[in-house]
N, C-alpha and C. Protein backbone atom coordinates (compact mmCIF):
# COMPACT_ATOMS: atom_id res chain seq x y z
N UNK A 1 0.85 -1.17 0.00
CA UNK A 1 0.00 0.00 0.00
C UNK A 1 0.90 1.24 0.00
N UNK A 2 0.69 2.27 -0.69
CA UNK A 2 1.47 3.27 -1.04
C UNK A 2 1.38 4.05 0.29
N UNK A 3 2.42 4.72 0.70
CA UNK A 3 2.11 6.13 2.10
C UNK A 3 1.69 7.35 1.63
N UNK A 4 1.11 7.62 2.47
CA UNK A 4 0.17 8.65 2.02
C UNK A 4 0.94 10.34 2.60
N UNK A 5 1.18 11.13 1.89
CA UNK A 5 1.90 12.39 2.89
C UNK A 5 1.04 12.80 3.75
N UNK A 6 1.90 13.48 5.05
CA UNK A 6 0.96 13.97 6.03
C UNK A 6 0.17 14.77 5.66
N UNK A 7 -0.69 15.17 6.65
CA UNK A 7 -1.83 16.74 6.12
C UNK A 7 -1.93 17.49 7.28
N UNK A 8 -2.29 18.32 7.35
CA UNK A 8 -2.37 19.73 8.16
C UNK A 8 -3.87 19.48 8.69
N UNK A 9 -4.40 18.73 9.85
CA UNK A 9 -5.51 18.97 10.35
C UNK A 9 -5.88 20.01 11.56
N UNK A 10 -7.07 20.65 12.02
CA UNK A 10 -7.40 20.79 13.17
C UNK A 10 -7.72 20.43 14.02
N UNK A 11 -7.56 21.01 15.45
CA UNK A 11 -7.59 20.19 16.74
C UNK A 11 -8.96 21.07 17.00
N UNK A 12 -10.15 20.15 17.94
CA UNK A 12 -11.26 21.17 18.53
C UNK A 12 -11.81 20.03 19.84
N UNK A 13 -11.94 20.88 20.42
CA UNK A 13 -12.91 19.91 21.95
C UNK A 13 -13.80 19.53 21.97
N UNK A 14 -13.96 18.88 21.93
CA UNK A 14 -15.57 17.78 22.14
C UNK A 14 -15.54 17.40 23.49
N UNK A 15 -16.80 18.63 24.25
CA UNK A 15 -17.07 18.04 25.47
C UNK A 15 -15.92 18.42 26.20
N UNK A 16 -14.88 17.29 27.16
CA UNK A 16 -13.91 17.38 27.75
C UNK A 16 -12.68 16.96 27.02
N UNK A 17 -12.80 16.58 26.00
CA UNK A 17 -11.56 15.72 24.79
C UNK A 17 -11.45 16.90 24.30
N UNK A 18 -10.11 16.96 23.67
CA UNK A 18 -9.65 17.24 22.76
C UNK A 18 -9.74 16.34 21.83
N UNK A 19 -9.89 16.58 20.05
CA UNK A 19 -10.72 15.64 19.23
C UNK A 19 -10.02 16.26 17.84
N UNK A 20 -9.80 15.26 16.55
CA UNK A 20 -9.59 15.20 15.68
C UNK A 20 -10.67 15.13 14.07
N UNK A 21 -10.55 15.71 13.39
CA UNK A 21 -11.34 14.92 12.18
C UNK A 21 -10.44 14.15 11.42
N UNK A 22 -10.76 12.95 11.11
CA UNK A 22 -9.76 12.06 10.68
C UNK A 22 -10.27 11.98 8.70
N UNK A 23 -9.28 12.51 8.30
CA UNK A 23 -9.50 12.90 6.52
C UNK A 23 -9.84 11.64 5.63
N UNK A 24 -10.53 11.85 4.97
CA UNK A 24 -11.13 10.47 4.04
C UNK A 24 -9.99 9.53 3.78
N UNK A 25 -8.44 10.05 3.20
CA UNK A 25 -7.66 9.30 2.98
C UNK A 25 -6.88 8.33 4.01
N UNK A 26 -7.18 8.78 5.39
CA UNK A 26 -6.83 8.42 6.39
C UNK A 26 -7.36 7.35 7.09
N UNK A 27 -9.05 7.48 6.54
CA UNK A 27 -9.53 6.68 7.32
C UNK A 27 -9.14 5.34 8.12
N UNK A 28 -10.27 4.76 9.12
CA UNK A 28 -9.78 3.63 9.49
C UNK A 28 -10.54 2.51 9.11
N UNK A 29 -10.64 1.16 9.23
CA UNK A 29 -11.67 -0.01 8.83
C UNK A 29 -12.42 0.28 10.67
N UNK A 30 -13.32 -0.58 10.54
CA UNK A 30 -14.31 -0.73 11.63
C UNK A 30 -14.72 0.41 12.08
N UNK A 31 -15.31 -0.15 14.29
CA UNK A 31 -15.49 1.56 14.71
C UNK A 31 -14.84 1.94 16.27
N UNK A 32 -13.60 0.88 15.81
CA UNK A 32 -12.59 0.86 16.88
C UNK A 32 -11.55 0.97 16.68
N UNK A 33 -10.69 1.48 17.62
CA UNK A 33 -8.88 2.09 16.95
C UNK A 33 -8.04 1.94 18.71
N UNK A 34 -6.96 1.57 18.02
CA UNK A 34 -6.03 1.79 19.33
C UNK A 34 -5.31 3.24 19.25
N UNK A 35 -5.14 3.51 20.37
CA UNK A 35 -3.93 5.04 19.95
C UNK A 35 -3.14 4.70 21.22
N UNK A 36 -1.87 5.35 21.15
CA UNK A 36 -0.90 4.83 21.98
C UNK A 36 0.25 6.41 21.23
N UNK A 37 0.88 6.70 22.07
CA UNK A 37 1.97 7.52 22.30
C UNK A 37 3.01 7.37 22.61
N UNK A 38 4.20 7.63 21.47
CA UNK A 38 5.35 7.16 21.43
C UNK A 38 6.17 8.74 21.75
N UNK A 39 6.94 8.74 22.73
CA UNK A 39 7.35 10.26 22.63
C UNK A 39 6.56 10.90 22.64
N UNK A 40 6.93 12.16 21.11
CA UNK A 40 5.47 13.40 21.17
C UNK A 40 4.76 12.46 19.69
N UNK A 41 5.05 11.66 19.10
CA UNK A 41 4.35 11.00 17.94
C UNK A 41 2.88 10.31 18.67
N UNK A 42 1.69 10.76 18.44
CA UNK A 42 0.38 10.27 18.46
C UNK A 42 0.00 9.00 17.26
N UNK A 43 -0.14 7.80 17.76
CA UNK A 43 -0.64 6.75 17.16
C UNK A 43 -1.70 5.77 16.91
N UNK A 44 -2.88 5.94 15.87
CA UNK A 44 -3.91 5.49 15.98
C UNK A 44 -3.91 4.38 14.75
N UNK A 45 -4.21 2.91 15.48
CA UNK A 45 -4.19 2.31 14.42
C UNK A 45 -5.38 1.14 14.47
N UNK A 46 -5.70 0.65 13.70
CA UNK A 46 -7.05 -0.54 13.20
C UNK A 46 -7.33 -1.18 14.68
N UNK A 47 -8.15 -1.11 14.96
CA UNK A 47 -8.44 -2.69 16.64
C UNK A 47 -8.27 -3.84 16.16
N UNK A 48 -7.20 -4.85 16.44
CA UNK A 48 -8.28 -5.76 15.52
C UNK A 48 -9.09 -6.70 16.55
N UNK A 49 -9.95 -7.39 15.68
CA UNK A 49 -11.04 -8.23 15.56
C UNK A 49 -11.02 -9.14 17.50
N UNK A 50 -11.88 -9.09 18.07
CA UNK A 50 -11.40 -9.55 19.59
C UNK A 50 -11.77 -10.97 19.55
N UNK A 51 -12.30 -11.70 18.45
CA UNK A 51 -12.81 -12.96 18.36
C UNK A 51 -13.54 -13.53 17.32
N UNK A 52 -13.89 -14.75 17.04
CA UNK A 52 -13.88 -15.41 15.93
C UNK A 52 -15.16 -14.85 15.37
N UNK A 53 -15.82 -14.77 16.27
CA UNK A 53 -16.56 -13.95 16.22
C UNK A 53 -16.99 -12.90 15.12
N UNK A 54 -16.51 -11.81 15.92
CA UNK A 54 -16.10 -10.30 15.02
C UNK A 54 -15.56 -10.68 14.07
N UNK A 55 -14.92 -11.62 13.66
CA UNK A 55 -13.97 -11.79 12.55
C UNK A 55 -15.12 -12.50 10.84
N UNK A 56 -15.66 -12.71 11.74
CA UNK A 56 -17.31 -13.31 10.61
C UNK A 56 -17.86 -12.87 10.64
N UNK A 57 -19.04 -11.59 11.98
CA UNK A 57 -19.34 -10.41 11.56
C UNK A 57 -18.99 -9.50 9.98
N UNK A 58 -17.71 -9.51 10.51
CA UNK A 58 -16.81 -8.69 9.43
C UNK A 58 -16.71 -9.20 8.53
N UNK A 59 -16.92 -10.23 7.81
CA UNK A 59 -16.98 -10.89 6.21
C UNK A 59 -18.24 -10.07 5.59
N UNK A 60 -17.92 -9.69 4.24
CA UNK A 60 -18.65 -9.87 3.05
C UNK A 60 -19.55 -11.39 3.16
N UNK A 61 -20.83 -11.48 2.44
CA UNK A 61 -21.79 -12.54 2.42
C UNK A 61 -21.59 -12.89 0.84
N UNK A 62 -21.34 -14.20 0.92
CA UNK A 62 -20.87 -14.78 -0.55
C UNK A 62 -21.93 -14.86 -1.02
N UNK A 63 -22.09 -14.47 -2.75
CA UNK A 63 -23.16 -14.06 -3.65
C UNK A 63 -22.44 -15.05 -4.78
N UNK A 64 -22.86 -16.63 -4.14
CA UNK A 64 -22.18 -17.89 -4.92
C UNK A 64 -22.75 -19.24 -4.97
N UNK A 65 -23.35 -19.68 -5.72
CA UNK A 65 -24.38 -20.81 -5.67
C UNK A 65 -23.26 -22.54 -5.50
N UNK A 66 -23.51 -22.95 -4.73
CA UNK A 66 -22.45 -24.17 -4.17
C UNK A 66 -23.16 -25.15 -5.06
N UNK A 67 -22.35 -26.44 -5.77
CA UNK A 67 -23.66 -27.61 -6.23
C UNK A 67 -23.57 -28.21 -4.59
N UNK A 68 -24.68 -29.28 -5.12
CA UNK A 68 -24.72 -30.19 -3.70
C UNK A 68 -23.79 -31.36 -3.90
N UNK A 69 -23.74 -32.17 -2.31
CA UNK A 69 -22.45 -32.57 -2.49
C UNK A 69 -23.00 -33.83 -1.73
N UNK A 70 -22.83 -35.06 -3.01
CA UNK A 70 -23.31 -36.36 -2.74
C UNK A 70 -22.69 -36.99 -1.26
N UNK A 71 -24.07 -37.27 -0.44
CA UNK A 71 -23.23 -37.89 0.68
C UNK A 71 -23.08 -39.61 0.47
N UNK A 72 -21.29 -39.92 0.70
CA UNK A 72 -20.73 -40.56 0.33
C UNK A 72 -20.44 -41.71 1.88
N UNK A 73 -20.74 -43.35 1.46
CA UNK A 73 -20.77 -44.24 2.91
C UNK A 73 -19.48 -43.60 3.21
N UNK A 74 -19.64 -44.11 4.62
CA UNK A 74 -18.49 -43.28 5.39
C UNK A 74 -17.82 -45.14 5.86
N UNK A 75 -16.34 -45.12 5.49
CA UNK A 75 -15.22 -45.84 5.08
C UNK A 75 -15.14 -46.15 6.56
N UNK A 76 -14.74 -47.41 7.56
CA UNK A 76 -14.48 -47.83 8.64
C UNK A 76 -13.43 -47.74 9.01
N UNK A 77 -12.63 -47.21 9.63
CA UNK A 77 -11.53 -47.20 9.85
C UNK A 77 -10.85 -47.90 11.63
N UNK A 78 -9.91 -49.15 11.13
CA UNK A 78 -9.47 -49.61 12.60
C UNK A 78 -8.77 -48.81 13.14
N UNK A 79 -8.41 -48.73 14.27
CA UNK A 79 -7.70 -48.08 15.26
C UNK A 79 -7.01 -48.87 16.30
């Protein structure tokens, strides 16, 4: 993925925060973000996914017709 150059945003308060608008090119996926502070560098990046969960939430729904699938005797196996 290509980097994108910085941009010149404004800072404004929301409430008791201090608060950002985060620019279309910037955006993030989902509607959760970590931020963490390194030095004076501010860092906000993707949450990810907390479980198998969320992680299938988050799929696209396949728009794909399966054939059916002959059920076949099931083979004995010793042990």
């Amino acid at each position: 993925m290509p980097e994108i150059p910085g941009r010149l945003v404004r800072l404004f308060t929301n409430g008791r925060n201090q608060a950002v608008r985060i620019p279309k090119e910037f955006e993030l996926p989902g509607d959760e973000a970590i931020m963490r502070k390194e030095g004076d560098r501010l860092i906000i990046e993707p949450a990810r996914p907390r479980s198998l969960l969320a992680v299938l939430a988050s799929l696209e729904p396949l728009d794909e017709d399966f054939p059916d699938v002959a059920d076949l005797p099931i083979d004995t196996v010793e042990l």
